[in-house]
Protein backbone atom coordinates (compact mmCIF):
# COMPACT_ATOMS: atom_id res chain seq x y z
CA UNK A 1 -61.49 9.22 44.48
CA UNK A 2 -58.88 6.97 42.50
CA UNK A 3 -55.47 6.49 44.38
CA UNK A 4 -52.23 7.51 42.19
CA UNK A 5 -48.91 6.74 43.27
CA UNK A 6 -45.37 9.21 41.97
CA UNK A 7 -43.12 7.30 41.65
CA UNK A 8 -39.30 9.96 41.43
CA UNK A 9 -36.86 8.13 38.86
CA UNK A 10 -33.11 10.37 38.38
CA UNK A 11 -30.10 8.97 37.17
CA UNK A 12 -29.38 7.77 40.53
CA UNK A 13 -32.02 5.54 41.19
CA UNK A 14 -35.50 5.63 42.04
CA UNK A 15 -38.09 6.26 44.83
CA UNK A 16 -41.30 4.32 44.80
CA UNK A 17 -44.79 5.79 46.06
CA UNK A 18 -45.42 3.74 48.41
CA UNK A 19 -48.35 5.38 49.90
CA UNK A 20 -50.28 7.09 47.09
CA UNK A 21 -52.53 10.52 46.79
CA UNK A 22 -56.32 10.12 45.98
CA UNK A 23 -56.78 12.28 43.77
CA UNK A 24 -60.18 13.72 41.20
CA UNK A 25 -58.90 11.60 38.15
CA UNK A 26 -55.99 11.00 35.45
CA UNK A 27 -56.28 14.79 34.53
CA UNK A 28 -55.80 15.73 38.23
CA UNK A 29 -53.41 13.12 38.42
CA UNK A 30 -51.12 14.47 35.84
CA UNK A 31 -51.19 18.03 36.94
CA UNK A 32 -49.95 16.84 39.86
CA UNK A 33 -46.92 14.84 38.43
CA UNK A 34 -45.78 18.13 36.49
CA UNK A 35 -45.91 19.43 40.23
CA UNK A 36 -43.77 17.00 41.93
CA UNK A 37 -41.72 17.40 38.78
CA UNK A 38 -41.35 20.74 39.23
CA UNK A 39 -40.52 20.42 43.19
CA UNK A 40 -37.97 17.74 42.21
CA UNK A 41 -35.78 19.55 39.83
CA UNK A 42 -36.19 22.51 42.83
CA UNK A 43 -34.83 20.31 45.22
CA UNK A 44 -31.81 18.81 43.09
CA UNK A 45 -30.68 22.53 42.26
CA UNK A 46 -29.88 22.85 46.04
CA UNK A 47 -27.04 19.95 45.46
CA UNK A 48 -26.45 21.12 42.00
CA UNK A 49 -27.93 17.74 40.71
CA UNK A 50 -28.24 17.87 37.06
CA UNK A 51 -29.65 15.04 34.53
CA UNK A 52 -32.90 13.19 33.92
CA UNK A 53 -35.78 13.45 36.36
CA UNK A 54 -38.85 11.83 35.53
CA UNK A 55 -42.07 11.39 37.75
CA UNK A 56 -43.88 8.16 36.66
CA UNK A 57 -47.58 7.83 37.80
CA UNK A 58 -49.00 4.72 38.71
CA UNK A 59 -52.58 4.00 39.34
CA UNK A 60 -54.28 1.78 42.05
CA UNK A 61 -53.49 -1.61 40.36
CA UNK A 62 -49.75 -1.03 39.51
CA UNK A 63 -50.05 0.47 36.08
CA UNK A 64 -47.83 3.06 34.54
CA UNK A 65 -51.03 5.82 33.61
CA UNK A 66 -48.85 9.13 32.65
CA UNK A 67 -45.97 10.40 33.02
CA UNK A 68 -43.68 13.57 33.44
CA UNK A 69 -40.03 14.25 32.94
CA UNK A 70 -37.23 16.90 32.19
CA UNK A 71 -33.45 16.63 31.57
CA UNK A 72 -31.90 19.65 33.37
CA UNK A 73 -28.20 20.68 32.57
CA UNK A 74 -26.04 23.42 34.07
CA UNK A 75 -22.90 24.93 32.03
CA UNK A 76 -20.71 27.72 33.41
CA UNK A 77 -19.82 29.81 30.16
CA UNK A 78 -17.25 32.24 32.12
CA UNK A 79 -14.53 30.94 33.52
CA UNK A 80 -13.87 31.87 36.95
CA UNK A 81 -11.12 31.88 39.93
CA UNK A 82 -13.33 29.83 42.25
């Protein structure tokens, strides 16, 4: 099976696959990045992170093969006391 690294860009930086999932193929592979995308934007809700996440798959020689990303914003439309 073909090794794909997901690579996690937000508006704070990046963090770089280093070690890779083998996966079936690109198909598989991209399923997968809407995944990790998915798990991201979970994870950035617990710190109330808001902005650009994008998952960038890269296949076994480096190259950019697919990619996944979402802008997430959060607007409080009641004014509150807290």
């Amino acid at each position: 099976m073909p090794l794909y690294r997901f690579d996690i860009h937000h508006d704070g930086g990046v963090v770089i696959d280093d070690d890779g999932i083998d996966v079936v193929d690109v198909g598989a592979a991209e399923t997968l990045a809407l995944e990790t995308l998915g798990q991201a934007i979970l994870d950035d809700a617990r710190n109330r992170r808001t902005g650009l996440t994008k998952i960038e798959v890269r296949d076994d020689e480096g190259r950019v093969v697919a990619s996944a990303c979402a802008t997430v914003s959060l607007e409080r439309l009641l004014l509150s006391e807290d």
